[in-house]
PDB file of N, CA and C in Angstrom:
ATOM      1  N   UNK A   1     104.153 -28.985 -17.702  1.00  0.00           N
ATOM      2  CA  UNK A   1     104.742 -30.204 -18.203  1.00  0.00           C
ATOM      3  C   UNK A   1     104.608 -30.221 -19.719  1.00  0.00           C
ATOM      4  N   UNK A   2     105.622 -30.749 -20.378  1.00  0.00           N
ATOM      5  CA  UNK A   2     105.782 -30.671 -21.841  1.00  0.00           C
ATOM      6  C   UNK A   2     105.358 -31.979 -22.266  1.00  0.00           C
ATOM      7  N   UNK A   3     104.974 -31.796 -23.640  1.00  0.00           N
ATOM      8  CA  UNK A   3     104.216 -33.597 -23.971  1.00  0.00           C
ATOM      9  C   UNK A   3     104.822 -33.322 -25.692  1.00  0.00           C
ATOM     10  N   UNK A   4     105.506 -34.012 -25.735  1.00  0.00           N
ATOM     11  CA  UNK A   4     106.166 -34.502 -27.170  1.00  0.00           C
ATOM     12  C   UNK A   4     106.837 -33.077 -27.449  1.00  0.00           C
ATOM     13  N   UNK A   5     107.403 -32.989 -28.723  1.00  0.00           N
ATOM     14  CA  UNK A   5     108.304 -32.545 -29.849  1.00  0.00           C
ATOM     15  C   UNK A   5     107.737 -31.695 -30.233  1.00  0.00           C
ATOM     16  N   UNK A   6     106.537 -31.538 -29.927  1.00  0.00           N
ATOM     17  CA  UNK A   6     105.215 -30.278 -30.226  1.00  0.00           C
ATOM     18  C   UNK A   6     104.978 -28.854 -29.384  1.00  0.00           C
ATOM     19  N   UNK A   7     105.712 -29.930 -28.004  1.00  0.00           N
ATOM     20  CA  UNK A   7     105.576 -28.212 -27.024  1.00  0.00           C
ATOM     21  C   UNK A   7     104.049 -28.620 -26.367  1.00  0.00           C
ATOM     22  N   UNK A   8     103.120 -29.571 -26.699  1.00  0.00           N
ATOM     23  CA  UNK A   8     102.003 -29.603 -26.055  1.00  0.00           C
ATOM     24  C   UNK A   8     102.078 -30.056 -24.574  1.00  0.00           C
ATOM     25  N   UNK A   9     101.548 -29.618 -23.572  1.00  0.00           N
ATOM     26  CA  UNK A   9     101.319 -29.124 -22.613  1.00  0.00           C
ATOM     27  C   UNK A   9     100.330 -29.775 -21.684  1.00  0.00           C
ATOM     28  N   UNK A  10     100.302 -29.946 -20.673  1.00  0.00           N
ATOM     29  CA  UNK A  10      99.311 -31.147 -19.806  1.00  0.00           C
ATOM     30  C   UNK A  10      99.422 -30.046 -18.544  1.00  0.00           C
ATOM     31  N   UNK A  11      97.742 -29.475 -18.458  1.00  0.00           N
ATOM     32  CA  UNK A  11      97.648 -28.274 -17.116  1.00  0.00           C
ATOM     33  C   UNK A  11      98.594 -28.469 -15.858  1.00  0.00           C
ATOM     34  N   UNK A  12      98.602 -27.707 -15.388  1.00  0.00           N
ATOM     35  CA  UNK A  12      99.286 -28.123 -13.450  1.00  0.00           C
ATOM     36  C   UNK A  12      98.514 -28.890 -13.110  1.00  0.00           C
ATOM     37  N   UNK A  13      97.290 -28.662 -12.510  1.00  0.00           N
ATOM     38  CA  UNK A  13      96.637 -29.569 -12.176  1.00  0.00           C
ATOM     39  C   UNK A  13      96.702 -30.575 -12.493  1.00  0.00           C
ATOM     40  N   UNK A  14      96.387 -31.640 -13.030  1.00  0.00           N
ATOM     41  CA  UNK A  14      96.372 -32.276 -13.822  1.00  0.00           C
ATOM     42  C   UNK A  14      98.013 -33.343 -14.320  1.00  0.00           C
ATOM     43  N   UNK A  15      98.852 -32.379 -13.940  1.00  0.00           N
ATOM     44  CA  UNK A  15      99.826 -33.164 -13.676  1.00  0.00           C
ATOM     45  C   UNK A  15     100.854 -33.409 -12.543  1.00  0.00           C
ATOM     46  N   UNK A  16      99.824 -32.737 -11.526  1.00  0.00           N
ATOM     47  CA  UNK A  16     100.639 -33.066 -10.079  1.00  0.00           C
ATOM     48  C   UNK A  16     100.816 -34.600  -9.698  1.00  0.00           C
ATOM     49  N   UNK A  17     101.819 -34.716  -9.535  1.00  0.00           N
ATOM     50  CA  UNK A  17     101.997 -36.432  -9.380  1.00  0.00           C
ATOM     51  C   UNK A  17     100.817 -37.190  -8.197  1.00  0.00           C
ATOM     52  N   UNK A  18     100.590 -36.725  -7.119  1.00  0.00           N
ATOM     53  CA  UNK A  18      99.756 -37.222  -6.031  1.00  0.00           C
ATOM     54  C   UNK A  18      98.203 -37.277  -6.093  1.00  0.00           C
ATOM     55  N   UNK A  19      98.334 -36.136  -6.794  1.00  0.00           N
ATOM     56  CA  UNK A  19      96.968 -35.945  -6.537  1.00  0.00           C
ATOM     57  C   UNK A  19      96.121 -35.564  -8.686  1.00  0.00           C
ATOM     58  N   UNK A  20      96.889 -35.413  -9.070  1.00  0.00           N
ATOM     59  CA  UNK A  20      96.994 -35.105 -10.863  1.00  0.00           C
ATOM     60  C   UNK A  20      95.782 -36.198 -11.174  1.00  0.00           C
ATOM     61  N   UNK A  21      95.514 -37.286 -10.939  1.00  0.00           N
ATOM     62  CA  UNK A  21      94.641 -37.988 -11.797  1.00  0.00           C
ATOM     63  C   UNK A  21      93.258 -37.851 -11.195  1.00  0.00           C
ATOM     64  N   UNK A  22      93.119 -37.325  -9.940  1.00  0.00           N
ATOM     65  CA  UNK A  22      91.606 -37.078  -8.903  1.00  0.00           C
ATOM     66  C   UNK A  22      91.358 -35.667  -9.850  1.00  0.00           C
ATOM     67  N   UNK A  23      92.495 -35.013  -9.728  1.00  0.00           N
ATOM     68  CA  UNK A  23      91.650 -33.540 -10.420  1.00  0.00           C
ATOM     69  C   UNK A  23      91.380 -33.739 -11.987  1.00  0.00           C
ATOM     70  N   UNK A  24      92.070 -34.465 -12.806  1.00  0.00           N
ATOM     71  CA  UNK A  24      91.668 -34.950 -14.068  1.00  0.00           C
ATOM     72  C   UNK A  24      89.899 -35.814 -14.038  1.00  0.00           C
ATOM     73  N   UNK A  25      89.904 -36.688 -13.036  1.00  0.00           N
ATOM     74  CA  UNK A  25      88.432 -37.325 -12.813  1.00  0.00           C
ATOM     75  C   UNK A  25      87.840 -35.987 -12.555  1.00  0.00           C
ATOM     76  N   UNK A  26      87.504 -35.221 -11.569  1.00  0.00           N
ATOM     77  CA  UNK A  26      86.870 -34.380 -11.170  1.00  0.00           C
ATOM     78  C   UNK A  26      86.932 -33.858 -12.242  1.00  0.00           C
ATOM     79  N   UNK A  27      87.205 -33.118 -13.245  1.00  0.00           N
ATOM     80  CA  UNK A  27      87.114 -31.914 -14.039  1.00  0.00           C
ATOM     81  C   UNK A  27      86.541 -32.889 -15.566  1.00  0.00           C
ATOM     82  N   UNK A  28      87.009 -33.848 -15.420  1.00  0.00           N
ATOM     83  CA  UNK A  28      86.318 -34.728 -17.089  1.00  0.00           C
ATOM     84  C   UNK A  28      85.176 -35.870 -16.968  1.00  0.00           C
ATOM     85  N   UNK A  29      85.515 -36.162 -15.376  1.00  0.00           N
ATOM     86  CA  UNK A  29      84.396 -37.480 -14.819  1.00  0.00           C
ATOM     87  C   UNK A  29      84.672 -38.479 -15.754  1.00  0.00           C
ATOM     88  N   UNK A  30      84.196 -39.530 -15.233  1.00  0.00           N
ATOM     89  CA  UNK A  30      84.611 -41.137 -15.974  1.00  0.00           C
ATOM     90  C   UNK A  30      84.518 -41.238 -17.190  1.00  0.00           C
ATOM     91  N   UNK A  31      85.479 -41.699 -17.742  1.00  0.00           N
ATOM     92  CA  UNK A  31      85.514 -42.184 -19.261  1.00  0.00           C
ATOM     93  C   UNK A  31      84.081 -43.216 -19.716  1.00  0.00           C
ATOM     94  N   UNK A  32      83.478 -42.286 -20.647  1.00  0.00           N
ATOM     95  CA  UNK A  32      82.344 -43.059 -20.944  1.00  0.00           C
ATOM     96  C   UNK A  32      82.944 -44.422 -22.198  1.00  0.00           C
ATOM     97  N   UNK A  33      81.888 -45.184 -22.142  1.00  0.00           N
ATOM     98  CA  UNK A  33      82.397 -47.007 -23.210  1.00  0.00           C
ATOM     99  C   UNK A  33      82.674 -46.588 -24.492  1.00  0.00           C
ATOM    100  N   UNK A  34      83.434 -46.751 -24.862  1.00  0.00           N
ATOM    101  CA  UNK A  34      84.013 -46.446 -26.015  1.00  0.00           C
ATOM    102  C   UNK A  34      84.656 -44.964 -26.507  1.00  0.00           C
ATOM    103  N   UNK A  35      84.269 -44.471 -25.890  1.00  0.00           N
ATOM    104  CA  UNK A  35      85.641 -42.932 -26.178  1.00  0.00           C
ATOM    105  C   UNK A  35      86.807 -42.662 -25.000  1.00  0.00           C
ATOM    106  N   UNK A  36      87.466 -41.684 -25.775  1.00  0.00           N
ATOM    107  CA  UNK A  36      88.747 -41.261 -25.065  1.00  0.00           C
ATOM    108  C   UNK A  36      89.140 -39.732 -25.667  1.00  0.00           C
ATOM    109  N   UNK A  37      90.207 -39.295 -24.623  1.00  0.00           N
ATOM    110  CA  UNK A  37      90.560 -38.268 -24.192  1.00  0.00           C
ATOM    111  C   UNK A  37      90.949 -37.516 -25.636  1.00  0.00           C
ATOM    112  N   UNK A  38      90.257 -36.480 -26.375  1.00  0.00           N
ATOM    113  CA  UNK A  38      90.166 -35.668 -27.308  1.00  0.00           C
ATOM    114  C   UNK A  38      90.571 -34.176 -27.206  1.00  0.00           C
ATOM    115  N   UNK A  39      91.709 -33.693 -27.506  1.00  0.00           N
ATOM    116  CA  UNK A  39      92.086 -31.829 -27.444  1.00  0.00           C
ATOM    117  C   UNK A  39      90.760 -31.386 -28.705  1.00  0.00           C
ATOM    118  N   UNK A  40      90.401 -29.961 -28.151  1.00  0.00           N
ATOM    119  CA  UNK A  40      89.239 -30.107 -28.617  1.00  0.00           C
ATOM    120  C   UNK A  40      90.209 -28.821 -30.215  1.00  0.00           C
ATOM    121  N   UNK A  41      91.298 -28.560 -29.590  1.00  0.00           N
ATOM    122  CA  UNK A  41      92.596 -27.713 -30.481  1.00  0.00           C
ATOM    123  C   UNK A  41      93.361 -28.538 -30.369  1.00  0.00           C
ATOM    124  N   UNK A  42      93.874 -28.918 -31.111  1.00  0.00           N
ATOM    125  CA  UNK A  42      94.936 -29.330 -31.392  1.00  0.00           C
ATOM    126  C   UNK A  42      96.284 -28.681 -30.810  1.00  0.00           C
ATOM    127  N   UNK A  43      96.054 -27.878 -31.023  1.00  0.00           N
ATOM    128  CA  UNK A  43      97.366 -26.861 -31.023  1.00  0.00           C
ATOM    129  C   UNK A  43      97.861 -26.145 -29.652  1.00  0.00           C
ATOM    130  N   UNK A  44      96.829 -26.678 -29.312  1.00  0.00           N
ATOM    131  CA  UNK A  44      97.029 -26.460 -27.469  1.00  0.00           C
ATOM    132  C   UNK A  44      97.055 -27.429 -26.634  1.00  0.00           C
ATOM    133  N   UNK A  45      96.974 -27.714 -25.523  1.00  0.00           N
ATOM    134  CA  UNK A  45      97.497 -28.138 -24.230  1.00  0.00           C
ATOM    135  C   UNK A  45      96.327 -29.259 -23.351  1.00  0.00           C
ATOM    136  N   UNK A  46      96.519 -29.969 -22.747  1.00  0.00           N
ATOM    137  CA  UNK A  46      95.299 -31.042 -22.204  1.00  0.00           C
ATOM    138  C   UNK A  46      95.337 -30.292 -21.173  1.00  0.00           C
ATOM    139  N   UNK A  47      93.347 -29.744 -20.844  1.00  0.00           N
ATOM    140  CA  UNK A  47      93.124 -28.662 -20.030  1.00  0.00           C
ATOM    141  C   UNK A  47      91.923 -29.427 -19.634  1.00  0.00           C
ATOM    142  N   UNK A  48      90.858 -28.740 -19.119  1.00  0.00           N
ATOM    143  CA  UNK A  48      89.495 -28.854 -19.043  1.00  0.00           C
ATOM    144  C   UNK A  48      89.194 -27.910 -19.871  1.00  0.00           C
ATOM    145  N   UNK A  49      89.897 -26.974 -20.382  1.00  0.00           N
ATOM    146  CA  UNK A  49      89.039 -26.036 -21.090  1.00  0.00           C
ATOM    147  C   UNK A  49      89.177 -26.717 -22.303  1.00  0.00           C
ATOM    148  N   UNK A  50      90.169 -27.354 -22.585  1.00  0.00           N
ATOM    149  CA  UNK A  50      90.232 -28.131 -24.696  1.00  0.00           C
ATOM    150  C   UNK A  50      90.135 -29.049 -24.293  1.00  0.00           C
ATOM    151  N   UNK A  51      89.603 -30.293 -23.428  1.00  0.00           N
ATOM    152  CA  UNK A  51      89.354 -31.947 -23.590  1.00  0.00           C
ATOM    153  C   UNK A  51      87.892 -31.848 -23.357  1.00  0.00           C
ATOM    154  N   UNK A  52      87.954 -33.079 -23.934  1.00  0.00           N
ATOM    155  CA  UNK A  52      86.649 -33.856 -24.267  1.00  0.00           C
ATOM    156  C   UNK A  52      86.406 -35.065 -24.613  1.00  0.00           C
ATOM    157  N   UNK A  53      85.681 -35.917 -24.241  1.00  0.00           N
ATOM    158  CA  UNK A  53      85.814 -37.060 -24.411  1.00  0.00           C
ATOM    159  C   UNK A  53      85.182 -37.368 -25.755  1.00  0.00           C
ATOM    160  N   UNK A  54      85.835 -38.276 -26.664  1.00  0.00           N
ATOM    161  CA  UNK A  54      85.330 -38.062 -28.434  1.00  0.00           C
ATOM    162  C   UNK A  54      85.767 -40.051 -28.546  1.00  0.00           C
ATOM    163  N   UNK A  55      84.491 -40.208 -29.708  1.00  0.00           N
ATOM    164  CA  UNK A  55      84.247 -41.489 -30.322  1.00  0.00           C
ATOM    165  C   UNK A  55      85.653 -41.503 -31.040  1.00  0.00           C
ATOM    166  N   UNK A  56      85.811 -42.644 -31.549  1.00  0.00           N
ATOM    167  CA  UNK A  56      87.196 -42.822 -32.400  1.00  0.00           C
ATOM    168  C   UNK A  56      86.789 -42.255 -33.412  1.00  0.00           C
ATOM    169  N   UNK A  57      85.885 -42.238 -34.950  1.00  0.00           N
ATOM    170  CA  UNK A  57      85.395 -41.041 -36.090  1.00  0.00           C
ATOM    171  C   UNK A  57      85.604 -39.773 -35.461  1.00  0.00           C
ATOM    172  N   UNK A  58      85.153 -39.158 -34.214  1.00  0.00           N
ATOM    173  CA  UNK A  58      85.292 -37.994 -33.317  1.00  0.00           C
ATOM    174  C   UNK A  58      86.528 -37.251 -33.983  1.00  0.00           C
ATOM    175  N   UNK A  59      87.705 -38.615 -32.867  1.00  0.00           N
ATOM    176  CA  UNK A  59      89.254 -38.228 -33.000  1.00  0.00           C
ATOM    177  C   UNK A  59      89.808 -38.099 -34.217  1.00  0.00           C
ATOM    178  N   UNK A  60      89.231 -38.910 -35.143  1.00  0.00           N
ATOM    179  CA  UNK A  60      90.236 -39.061 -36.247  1.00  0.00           C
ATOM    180  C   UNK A  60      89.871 -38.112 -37.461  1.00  0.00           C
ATOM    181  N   UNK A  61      88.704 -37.431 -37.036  1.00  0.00           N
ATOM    182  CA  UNK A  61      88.322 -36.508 -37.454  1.00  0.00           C
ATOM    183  C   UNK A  61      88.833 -35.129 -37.267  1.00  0.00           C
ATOM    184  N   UNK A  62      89.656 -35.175 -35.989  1.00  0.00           N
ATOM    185  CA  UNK A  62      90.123 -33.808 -35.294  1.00  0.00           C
ATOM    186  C   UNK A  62      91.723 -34.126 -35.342  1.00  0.00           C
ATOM    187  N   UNK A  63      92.388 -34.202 -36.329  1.00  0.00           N
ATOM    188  CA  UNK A  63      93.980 -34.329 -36.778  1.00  0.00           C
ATOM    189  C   UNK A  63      93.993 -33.283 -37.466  1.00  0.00           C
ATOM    190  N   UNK A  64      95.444 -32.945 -37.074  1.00  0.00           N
ATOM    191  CA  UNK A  64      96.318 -31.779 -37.788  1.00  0.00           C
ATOM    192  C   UNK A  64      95.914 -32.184 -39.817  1.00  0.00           C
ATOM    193  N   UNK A  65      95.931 -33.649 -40.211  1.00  0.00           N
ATOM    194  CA  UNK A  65      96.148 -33.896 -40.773  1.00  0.00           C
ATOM    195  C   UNK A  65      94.669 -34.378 -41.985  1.00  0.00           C
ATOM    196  N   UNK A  66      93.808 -33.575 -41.103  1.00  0.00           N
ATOM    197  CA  UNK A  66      92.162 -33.696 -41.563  1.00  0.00           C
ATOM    198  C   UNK A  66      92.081 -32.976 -42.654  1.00  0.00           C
ATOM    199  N   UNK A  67      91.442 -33.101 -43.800  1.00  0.00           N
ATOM    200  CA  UNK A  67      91.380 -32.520 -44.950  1.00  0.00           C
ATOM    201  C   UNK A  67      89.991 -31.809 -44.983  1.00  0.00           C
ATOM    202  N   UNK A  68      90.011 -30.236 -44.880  1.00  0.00           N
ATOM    203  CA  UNK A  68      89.235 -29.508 -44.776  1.00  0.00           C
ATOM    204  C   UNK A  68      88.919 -28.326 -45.691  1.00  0.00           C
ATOM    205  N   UNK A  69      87.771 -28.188 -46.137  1.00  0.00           N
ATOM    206  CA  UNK A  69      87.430 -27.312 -47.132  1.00  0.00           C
ATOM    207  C   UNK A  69      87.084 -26.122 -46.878  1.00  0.00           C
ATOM    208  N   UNK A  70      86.637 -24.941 -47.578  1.00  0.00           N
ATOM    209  CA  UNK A  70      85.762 -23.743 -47.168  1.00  0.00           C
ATOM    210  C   UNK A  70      84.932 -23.568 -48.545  1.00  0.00           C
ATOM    211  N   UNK A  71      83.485 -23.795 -48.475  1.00  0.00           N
ATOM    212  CA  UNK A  71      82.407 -23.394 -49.467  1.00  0.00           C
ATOM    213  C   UNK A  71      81.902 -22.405 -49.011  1.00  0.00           C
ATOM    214  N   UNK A  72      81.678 -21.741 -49.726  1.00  0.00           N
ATOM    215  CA  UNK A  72      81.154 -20.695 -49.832  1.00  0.00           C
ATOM    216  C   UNK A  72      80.891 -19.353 -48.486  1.00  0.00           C
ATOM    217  N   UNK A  73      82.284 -19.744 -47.798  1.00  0.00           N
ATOM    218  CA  UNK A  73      82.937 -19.005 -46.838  1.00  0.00           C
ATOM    219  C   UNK A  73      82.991 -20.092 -45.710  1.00  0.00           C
ATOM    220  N   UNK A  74      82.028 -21.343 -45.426  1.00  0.00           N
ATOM    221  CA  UNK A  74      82.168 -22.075 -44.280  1.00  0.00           C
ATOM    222  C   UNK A  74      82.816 -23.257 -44.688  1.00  0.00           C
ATOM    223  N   UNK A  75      84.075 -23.275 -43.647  1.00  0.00           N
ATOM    224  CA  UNK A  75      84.331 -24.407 -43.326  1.00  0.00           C
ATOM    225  C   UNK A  75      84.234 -25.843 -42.786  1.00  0.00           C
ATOM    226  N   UNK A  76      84.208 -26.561 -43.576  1.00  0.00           N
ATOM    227  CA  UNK A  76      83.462 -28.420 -43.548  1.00  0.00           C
ATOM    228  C   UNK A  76      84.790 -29.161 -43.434  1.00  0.00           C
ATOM    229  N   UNK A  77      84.566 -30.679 -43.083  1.00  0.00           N
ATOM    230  CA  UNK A  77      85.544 -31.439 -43.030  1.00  0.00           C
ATOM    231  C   UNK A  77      85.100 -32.496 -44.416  1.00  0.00           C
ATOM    232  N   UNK A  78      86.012 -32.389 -45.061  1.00  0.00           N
ATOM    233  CA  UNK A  78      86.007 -33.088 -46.717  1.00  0.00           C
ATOM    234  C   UNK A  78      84.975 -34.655 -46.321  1.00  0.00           C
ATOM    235  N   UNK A  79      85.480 -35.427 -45.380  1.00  0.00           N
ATOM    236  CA  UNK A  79      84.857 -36.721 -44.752  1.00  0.00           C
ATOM    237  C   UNK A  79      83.304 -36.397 -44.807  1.00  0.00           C
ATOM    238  N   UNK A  80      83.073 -35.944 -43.708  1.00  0.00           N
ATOM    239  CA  UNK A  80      81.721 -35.809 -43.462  1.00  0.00           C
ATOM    240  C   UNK A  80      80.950 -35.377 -44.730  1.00  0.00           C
ATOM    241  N   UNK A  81      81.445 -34.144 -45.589  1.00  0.00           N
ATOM    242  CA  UNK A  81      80.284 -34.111 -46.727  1.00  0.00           C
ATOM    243  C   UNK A  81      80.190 -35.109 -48.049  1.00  0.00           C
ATOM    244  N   UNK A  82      81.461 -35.734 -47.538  1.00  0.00           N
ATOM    245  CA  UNK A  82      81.597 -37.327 -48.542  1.00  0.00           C
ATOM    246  C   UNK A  82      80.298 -38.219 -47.621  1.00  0.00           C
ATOM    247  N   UNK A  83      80.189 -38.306 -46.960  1.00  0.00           N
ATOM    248  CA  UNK A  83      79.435 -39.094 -46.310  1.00  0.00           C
ATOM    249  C   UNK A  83      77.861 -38.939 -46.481  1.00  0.00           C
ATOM    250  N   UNK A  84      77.212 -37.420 -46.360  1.00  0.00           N
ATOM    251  CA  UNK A  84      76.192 -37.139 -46.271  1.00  0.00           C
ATOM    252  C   UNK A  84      75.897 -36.701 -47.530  1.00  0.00           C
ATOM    253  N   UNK A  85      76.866 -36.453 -48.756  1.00  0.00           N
ATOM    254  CA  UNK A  85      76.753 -36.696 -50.064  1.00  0.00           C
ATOM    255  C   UNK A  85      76.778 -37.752 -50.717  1.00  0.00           C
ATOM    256  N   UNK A  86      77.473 -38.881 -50.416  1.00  0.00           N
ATOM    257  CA  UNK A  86      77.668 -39.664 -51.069  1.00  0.00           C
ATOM    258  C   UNK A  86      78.347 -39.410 -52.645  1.00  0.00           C
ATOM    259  N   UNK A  87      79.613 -38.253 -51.759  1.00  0.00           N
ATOM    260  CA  UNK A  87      80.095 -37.918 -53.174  1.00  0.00           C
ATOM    261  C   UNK A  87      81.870 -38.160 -52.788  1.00  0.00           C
ATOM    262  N   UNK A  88      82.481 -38.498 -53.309  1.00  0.00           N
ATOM    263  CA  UNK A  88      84.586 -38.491 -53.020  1.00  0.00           C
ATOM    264  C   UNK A  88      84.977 -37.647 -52.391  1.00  0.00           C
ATOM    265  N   UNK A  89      86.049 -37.892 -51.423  1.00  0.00           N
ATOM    266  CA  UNK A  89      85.996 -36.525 -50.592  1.00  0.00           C
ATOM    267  C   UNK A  89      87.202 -36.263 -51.849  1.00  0.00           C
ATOM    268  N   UNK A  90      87.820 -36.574 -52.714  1.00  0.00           N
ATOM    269  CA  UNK A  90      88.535 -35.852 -53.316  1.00  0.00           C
ATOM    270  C   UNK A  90      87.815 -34.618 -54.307  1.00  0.00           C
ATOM    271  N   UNK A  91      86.592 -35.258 -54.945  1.00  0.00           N
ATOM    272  CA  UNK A  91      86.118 -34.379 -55.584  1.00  0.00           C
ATOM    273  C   UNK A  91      85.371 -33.132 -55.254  1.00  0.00           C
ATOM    274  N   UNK A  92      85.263 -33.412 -53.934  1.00  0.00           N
ATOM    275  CA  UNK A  92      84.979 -32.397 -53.209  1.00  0.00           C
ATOM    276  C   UNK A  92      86.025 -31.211 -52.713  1.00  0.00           C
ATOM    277  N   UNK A  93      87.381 -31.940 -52.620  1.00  0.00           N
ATOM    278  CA  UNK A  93      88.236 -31.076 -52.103  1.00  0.00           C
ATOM    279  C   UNK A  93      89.045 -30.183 -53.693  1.00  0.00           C
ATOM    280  N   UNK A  94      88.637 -30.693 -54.822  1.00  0.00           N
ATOM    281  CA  UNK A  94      89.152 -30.903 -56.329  1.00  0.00           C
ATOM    282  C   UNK A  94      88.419 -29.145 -55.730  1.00  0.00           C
ATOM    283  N   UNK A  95      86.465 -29.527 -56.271  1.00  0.00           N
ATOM    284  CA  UNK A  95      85.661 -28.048 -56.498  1.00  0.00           C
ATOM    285  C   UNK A  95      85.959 -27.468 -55.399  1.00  0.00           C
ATOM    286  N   UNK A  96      86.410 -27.837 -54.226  1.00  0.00           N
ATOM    287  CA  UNK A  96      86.866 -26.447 -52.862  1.00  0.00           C
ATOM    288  C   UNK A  96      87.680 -25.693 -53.832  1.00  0.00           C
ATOM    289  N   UNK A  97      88.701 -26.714 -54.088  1.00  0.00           N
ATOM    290  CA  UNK A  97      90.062 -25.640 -54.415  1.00  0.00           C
ATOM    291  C   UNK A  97      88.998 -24.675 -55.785  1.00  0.00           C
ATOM    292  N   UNK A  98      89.031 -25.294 -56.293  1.00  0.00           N
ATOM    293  CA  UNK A  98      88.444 -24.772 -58.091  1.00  0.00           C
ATOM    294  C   UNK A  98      87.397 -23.153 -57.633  1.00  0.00           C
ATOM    295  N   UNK A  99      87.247 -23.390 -56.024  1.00  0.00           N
ATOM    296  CA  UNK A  99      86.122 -22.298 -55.769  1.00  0.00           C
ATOM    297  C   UNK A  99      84.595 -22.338 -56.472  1.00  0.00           C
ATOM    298  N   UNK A 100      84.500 -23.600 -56.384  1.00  0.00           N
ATOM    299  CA  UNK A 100      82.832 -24.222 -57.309  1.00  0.00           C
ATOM    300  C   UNK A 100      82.170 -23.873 -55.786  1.00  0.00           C
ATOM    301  N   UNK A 101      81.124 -23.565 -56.452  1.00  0.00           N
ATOM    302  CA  UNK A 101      79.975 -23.774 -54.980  1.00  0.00           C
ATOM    303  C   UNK A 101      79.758 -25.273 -54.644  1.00  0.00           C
ATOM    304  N   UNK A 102      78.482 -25.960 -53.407  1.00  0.00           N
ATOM    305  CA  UNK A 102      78.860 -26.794 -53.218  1.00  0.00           C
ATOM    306  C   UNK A 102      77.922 -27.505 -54.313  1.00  0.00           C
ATOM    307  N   UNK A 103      77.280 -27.060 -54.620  1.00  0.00           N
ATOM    308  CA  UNK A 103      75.636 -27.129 -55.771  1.00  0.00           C
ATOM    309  C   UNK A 103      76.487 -27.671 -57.076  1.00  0.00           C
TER     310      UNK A 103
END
């Protein structure tokens, strides 16, 4: 089964009309309070092998459209080291590009 303009993809299982939402419970078990259904790729297909259940920061953290760096060969998400720096994620993404260390 096809899901949007993207080509993304929802398993067989999973989308058999009768029985599709028992094997979705069985394979993810109950939606815990406050999260929802998270591709753990983007770029692929709602499976058991890429879902996961993720906080809303989780999700909105895991967009095509997430601004992500590489220091000093590892890749970070610009957000989070704004956060635990207490530094702009622009200026952070400024020295990614510039190739500054993170120091």
């Amino acid at each position: 089964m096809d899901y949007g303009g993207r080509g993304i993809t929802v398993c067989d299982d999973w989308a058999l009309k009768q029985i599709g939402f028992h094997n979705f419970l069985r394979d993810m078990g109950p939606r815990p309070d406050g999260y929802s259904l998270d591709r753990i790729d983007n770029s692929k297909g709602y499976s058991p092998e890429n879902c996961k259940w993720s906080s809303r920061k989780e999700q909105q953290r895991n967009q095509r459209v997430t601004r992500k760096v590489v220091i000093e060969g590892i890749e970070y998400i610009a957000a989070e080291l704004s956060e635990i720096y207490q530094i702009k994620t622009d200026t952070i993404v400024h020295r990614a590009n510039q190739g500054l260390s993170f120091e």
